[in-house]
Protein backbone atom coordinates (compact mmCIF):
# COMPACT_ATOMS: atom_id res chain seq x y z
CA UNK A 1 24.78 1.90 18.18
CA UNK A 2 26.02 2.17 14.90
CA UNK A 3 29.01 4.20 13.88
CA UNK A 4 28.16 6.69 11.51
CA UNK A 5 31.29 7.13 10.00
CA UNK A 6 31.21 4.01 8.45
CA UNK A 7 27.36 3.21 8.02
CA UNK A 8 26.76 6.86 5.74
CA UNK A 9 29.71 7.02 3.47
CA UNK A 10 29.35 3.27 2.60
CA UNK A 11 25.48 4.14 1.75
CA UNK A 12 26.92 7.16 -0.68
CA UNK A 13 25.05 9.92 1.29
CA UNK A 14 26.91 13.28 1.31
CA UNK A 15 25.56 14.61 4.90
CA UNK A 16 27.90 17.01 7.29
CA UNK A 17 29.53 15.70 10.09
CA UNK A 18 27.42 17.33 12.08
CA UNK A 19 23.75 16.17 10.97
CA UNK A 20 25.01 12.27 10.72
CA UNK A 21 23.44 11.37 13.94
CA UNK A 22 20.16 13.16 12.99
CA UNK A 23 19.89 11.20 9.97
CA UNK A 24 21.07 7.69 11.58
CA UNK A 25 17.96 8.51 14.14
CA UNK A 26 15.82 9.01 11.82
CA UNK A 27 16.83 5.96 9.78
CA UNK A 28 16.34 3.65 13.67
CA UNK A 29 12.90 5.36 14.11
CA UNK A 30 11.57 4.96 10.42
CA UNK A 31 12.55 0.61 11.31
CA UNK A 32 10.94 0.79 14.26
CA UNK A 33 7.94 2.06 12.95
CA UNK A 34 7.72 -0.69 10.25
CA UNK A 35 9.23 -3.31 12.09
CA UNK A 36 6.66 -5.97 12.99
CA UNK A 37 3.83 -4.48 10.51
CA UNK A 38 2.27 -7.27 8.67
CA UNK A 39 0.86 -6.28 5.10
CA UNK A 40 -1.41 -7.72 2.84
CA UNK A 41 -2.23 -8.24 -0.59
CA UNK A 42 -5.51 -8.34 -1.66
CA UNK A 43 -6.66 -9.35 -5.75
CA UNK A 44 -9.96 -8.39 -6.80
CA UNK A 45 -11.32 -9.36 -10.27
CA UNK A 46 -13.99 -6.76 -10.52
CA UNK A 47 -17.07 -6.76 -13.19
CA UNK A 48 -17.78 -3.43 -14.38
CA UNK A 49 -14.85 -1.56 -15.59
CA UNK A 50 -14.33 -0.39 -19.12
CA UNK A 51 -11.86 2.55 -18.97
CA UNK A 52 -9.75 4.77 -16.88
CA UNK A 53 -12.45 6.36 -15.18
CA UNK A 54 -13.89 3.35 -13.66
CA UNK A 55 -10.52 2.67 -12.39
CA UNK A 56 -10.81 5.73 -10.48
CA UNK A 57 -14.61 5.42 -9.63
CA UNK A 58 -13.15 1.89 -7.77
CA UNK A 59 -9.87 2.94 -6.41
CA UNK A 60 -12.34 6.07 -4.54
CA UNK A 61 -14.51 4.19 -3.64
CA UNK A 62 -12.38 1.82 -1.96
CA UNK A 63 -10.24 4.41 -0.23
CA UNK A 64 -13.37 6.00 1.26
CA UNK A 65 -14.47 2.79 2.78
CA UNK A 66 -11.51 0.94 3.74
CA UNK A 67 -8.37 1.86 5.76
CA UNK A 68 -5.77 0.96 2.93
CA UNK A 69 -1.75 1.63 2.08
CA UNK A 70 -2.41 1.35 -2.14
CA UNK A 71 -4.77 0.74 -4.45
CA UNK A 72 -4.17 0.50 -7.98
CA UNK A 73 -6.89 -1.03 -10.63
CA UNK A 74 -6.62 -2.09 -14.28
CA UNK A 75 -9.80 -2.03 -16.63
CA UNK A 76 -8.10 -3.85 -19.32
CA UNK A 77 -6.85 -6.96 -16.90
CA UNK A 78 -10.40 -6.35 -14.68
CA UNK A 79 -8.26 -6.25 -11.64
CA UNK A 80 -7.31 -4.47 -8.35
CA UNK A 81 -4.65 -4.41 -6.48
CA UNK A 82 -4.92 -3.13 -2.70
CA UNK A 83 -2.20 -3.62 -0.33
CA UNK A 84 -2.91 -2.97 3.70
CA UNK A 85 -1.95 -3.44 6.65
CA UNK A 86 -5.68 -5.30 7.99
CA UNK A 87 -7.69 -8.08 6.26
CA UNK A 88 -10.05 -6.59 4.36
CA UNK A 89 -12.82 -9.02 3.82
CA UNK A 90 -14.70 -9.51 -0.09
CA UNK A 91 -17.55 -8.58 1.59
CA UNK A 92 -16.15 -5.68 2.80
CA UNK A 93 -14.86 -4.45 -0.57
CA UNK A 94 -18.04 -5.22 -2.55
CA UNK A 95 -19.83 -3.27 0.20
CA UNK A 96 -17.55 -0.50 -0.45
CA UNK A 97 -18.47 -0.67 -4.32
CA UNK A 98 -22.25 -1.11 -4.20
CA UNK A 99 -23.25 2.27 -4.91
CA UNK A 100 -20.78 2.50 -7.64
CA UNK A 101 -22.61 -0.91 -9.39
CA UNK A 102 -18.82 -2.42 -10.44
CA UNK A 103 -19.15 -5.85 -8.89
CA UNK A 104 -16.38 -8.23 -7.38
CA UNK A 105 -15.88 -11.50 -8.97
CA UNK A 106 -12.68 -12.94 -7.43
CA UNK A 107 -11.20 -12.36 -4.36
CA UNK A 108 -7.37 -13.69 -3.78
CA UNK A 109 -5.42 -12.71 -0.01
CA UNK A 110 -1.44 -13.22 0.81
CA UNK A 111 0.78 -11.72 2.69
CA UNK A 112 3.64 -9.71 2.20
């Protein structure tokens, strides 16, 4: 167990006496949670996308299909970014943007 009175002053938190082994809970649970979650980093080159509305059009689209953590998409570098906790598959994602006509055109995968 670790002792509070040394663990929250050290991390500059100003938290009562009191509530200190609420918060040093919390902090064990929110590890656990995370701990042994792999993520994944997925780089799309998409086709298609000329301003900031087609980011959005392809960062919807891809949310509505695929179980993701982020999503973030560039028109002027013609790339997405998707980070998740599964392998998503180019398939997948160009599956997921069909009906929106932006196409993918390169497909990179690492994990975080």
């Amino acid at each position: 167990m670790v002792d509070a009175r040394e663990t929250v002053p050290t991390a500059g938190w100003d938290v009562p006496p009191h509530n200190l082994i609420r918060v040093i809970q919390m902090t064990q649970k929110a590890k656990a949670r995370t701990a042994g979650t792999n993520m994944y980093q997925i780089k799309l080159q998409i086709d298609g996308m000329a301003c900031g509305m087609c980011e959005a059009h392809v960062n919807d689209a891809i949310r509505k299909s695929c179980k993701i953590k982020k999503v973030k998409s560039s028109h002027r570098k013609g790339e997405t970014v998707i980070q998740s906790e599964t392998i998503l598959s180019q398939e997948q994602i160009q599956e997921a943007l069909a009906p929106t006509g932006y196409k993918v055109i390169g497909y990179s995968l690492t994990e975080k």
